[in-house]
C-alpha atoms as a PDB file:
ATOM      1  CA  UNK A   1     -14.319 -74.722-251.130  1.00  0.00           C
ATOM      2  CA  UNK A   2     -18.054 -74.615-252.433  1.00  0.00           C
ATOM      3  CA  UNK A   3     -16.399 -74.338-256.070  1.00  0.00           C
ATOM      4  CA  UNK A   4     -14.939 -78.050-254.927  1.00  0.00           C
ATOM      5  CA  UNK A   5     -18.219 -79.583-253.710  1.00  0.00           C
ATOM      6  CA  UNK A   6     -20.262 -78.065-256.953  1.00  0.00           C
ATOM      7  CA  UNK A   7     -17.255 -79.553-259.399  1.00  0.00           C
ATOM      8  CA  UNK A   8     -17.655 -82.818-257.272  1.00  0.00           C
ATOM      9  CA  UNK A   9     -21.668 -82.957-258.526  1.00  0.00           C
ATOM     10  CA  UNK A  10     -21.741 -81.063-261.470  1.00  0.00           C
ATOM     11  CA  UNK A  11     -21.850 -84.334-263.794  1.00  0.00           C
ATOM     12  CA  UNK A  12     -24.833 -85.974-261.945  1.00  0.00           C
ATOM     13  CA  UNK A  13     -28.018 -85.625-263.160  1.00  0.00           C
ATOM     14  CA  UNK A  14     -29.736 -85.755-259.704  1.00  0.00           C
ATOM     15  CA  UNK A  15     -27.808 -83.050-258.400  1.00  0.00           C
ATOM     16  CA  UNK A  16     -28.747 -79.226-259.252  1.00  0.00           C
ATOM     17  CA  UNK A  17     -27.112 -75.934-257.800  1.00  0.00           C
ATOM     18  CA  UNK A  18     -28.425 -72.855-257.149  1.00  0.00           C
ATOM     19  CA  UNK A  19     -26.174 -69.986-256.187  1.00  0.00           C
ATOM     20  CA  UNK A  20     -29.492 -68.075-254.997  1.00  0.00           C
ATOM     21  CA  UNK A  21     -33.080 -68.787-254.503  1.00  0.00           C
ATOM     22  CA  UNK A  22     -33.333 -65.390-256.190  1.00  0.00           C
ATOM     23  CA  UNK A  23     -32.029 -66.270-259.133  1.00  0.00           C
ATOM     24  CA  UNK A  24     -35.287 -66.104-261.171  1.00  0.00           C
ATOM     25  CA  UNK A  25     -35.889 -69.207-263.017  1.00  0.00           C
ATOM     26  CA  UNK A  26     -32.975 -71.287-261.863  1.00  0.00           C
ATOM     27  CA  UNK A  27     -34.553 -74.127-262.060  1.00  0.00           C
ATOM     28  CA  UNK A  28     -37.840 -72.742-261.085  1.00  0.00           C
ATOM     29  CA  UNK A  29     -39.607 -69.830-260.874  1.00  0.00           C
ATOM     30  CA  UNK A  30     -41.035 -68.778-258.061  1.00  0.00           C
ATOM     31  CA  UNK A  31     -44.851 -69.786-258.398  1.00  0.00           C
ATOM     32  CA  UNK A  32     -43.078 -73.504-259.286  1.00  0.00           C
ATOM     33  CA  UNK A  33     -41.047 -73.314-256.516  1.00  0.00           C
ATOM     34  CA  UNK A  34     -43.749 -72.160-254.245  1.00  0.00           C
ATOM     35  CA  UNK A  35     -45.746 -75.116-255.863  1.00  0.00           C
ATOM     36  CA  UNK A  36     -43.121 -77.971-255.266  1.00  0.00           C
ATOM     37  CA  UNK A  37     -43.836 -80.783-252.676  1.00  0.00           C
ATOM     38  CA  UNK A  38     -45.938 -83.704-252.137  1.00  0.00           C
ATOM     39  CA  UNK A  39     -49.326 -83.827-250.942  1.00  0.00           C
ATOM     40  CA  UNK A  40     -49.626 -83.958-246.731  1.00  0.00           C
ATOM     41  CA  UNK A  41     -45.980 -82.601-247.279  1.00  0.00           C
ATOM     42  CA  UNK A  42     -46.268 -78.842-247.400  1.00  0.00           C
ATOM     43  CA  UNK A  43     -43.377 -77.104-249.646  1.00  0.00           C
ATOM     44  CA  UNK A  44     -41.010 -75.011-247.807  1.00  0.00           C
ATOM     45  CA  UNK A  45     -40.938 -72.730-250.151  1.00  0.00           C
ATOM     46  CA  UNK A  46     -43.996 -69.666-250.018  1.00  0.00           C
ATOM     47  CA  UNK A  47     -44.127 -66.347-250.898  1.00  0.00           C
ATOM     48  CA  UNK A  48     -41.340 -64.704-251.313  1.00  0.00           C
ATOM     49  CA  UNK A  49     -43.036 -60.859-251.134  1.00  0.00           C
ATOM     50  CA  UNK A  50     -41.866 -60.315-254.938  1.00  0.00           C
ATOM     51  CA  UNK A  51     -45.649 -61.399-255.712  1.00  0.00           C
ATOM     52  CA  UNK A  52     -47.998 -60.125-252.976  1.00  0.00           C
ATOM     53  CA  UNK A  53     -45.741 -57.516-251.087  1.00  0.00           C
ATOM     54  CA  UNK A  54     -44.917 -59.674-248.798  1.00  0.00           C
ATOM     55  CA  UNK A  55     -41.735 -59.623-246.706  1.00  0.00           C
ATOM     56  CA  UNK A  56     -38.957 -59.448-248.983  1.00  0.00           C
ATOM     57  CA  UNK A  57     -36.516 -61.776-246.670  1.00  0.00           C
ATOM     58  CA  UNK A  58     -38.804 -64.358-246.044  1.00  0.00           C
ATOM     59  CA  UNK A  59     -36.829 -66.706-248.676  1.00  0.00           C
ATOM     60  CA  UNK A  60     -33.524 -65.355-247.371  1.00  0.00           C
ATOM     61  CA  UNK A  61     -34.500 -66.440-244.320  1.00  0.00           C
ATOM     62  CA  UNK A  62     -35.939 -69.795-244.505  1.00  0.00           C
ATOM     63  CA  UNK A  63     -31.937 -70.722-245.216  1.00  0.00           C
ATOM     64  CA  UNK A  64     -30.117 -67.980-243.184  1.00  0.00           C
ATOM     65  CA  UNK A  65     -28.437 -69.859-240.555  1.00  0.00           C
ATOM     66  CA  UNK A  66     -26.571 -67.103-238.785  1.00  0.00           C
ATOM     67  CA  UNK A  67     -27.512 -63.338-238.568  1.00  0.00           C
ATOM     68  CA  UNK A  68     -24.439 -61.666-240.851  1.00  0.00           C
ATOM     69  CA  UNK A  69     -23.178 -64.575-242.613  1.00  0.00           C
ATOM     70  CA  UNK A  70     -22.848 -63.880-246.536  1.00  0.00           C
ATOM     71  CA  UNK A  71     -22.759 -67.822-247.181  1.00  0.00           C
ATOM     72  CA  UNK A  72     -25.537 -69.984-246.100  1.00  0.00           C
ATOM     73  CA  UNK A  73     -25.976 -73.385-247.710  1.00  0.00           C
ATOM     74  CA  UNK A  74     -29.074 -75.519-247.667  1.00  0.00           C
ATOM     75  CA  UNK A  75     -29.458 -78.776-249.122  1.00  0.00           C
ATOM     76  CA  UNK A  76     -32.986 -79.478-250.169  1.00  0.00           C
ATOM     77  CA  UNK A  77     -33.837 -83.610-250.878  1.00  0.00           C
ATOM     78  CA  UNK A  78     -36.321 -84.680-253.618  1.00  0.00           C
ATOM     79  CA  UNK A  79     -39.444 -84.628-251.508  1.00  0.00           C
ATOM     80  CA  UNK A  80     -38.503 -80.492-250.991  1.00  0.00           C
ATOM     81  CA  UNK A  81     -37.354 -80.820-247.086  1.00  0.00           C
ATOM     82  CA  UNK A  82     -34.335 -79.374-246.147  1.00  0.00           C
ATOM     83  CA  UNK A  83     -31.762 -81.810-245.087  1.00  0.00           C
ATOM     84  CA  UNK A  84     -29.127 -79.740-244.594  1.00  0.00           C
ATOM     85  CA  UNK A  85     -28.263 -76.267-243.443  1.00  0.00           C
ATOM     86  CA  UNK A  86     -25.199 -74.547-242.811  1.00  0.00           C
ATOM     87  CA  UNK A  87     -23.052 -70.998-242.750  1.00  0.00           C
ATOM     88  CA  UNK A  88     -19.965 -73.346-242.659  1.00  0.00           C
ATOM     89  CA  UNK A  89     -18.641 -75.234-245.698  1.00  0.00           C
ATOM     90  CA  UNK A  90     -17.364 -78.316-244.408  1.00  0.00           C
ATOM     91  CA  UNK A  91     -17.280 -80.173-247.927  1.00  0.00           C
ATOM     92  CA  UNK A  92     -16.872 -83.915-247.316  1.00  0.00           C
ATOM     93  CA  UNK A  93     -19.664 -83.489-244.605  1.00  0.00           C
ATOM     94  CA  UNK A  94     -21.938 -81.582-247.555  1.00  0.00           C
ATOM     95  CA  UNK A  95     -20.362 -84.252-249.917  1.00  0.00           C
ATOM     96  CA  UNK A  96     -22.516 -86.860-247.664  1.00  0.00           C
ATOM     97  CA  UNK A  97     -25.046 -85.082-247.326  1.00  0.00           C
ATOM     98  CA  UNK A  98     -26.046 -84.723-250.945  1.00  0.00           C
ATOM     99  CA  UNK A  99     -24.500 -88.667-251.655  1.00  0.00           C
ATOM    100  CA  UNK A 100     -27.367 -90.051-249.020  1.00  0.00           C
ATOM    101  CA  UNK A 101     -29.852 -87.385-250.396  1.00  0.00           C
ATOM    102  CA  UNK A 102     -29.437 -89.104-254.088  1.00  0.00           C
ATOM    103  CA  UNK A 103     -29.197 -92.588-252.571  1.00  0.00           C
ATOM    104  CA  UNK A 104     -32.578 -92.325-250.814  1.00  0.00           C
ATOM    105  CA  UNK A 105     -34.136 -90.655-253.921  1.00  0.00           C
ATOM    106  CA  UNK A 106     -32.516 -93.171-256.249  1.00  0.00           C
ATOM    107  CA  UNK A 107     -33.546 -95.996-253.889  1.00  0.00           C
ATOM    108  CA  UNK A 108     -37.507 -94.700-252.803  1.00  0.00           C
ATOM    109  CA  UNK A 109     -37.633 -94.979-257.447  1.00  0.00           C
ATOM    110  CA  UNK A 110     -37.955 -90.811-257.656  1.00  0.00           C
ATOM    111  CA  UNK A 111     -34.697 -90.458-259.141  1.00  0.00           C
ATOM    112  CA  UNK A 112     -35.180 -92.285-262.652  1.00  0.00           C
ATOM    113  CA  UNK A 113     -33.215 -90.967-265.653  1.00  0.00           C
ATOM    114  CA  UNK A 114     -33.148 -94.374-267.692  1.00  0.00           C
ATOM    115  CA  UNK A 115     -35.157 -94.556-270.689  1.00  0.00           C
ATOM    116  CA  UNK A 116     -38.444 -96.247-269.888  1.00  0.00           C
ATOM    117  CA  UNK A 117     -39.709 -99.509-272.096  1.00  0.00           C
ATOM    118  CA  UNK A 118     -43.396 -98.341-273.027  1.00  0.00           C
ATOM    119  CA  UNK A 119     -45.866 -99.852-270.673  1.00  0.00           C
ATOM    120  CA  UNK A 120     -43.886-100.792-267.768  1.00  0.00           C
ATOM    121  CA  UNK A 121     -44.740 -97.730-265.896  1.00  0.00           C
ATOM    122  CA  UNK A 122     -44.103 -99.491-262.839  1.00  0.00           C
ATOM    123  CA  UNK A 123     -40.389 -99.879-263.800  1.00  0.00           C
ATOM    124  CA  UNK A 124     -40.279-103.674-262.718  1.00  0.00           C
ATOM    125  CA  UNK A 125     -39.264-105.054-266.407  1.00  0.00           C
ATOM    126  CA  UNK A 126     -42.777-107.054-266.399  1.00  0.00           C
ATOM    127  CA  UNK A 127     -45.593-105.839-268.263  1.00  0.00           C
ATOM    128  CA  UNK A 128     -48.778-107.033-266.317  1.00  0.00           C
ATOM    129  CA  UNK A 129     -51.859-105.817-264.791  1.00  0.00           C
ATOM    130  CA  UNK A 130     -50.161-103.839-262.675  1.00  0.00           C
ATOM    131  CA  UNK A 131     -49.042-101.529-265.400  1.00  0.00           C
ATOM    132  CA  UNK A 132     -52.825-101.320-266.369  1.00  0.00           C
ATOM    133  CA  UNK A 133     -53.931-100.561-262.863  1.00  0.00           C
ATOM    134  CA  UNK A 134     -51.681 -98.017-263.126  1.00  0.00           C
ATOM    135  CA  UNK A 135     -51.705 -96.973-266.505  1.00  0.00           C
ATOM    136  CA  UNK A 136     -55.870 -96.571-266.367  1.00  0.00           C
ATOM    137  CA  UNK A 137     -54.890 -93.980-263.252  1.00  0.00           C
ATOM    138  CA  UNK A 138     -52.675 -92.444-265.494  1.00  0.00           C
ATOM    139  CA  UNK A 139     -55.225 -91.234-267.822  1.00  0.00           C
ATOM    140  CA  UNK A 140     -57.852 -90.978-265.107  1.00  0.00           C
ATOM    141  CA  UNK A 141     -55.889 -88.023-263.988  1.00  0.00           C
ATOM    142  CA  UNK A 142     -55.300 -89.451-260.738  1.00  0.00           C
ATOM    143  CA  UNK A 143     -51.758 -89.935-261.436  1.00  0.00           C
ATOM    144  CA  UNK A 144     -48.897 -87.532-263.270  1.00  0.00           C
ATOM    145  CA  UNK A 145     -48.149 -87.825-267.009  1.00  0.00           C
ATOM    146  CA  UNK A 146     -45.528 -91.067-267.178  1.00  0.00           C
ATOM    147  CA  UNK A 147     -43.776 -91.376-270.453  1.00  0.00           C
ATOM    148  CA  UNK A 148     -43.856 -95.011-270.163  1.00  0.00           C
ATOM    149  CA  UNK A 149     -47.657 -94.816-269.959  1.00  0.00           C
ATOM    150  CA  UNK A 150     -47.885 -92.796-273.474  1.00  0.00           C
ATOM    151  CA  UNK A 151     -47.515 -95.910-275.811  1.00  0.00           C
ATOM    152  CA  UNK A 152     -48.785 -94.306-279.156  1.00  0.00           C
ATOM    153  CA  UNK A 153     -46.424 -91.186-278.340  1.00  0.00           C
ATOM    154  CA  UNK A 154     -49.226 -88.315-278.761  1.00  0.00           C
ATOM    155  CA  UNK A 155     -48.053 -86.659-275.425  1.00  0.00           C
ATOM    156  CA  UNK A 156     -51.721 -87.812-273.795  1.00  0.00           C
ATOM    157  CA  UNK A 157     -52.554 -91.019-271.959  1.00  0.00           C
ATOM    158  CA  UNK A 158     -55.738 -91.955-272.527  1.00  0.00           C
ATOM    159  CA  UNK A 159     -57.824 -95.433-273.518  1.00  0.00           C
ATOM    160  CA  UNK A 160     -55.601 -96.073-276.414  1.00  0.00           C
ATOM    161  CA  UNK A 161     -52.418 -96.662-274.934  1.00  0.00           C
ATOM    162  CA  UNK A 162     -54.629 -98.755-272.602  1.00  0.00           C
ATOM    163  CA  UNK A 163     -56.204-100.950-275.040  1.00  0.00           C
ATOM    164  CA  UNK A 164     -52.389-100.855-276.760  1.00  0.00           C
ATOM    165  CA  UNK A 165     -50.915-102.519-273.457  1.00  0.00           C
ATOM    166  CA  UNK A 166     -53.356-104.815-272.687  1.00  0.00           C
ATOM    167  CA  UNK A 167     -52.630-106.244-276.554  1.00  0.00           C
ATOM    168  CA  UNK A 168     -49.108-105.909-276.044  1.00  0.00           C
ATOM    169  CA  UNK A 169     -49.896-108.155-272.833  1.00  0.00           C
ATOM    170  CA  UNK A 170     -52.165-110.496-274.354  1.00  0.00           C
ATOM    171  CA  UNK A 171     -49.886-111.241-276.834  1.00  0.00           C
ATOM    172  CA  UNK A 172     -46.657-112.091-274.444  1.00  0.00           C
ATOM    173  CA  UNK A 173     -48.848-114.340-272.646  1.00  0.00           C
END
């Protein structure tokens, strides 16, 4: 059954599986994992004893959902919170769950694959102000690298791309 909800998701780029949090590397390791989250939103994930000697089932159990089940499934949304949890595999009910999960990601703008026109970092189609307000925060550090943002396509934002996008801007207008 979790075979049919993985081949269900396995073409969709917001969806990712992971047979075990254990799994080294898959898709994070485990400082990035521990690392994940939001500010005021703590991640869910901590140490997992491998680095500290901490308790070894900490991880295990932050998902375990019944005291000898083998299969425990967790769904974990964009923002890192766990949505779902489960020893049961009920798959149109996990189906649901992980179809609302992308909706709400899709719809809150955190789930963007589309390639990005350079400048309109705020994804509205409009290149204004706004994408300089945003653009300057950018490159203040105050924000995360957006490709958008990197109009001269050195890998840094900084005061060029700036002063690129308010020419580009100027010279719309």
């Amino acid at each position: 059954m979790v075979d049919e909800i993985y081949d269900n998701w396995v073409d969709n780029d917001y969806f990712v599986k992971i047979t075990a949090v254990m799994d080294i590397g898959n898709p994070y390791s485990c400082e990035e994992w521990a690392g994940l989250g939001f500010p005021d939103i703590p991640s869910p994930l901590a140490d997992d004893g491998i680095y500290g000697g901490g308790d070894e089932t900490q991880i295990f159990n932050l998902f375990n959902t019944a005291q000898f089940s083998v299969h425990n499934h967790a769904i974990i949304n964009h923002k890192m919170e766990v949505v779902y949890k489960s020893s049961s595999t009920v798959v149109p009910e996990i189906n649901a769950v992980i179809n609302h999960s992308i909706a709400d990601c899709i719809n809150e703008g955190d789930c963007v694959t589309e390639p990005c026109t350079s400048g309109d970092v705020n994804n509205d189609a409009i290149l204004n102000v706004l994408d300089v307000v945003i653009m300057v925060n950018v490159a203040l550090g105050e924000l995360v690298y957006l490709e958008c943002a990197d109009l001269n396509n050195d890998d840094l934002v900084n005061v060029l791309d700036v002063v690129q996008l308010v020419n580009l801007i100027l010279s719309t207008n």
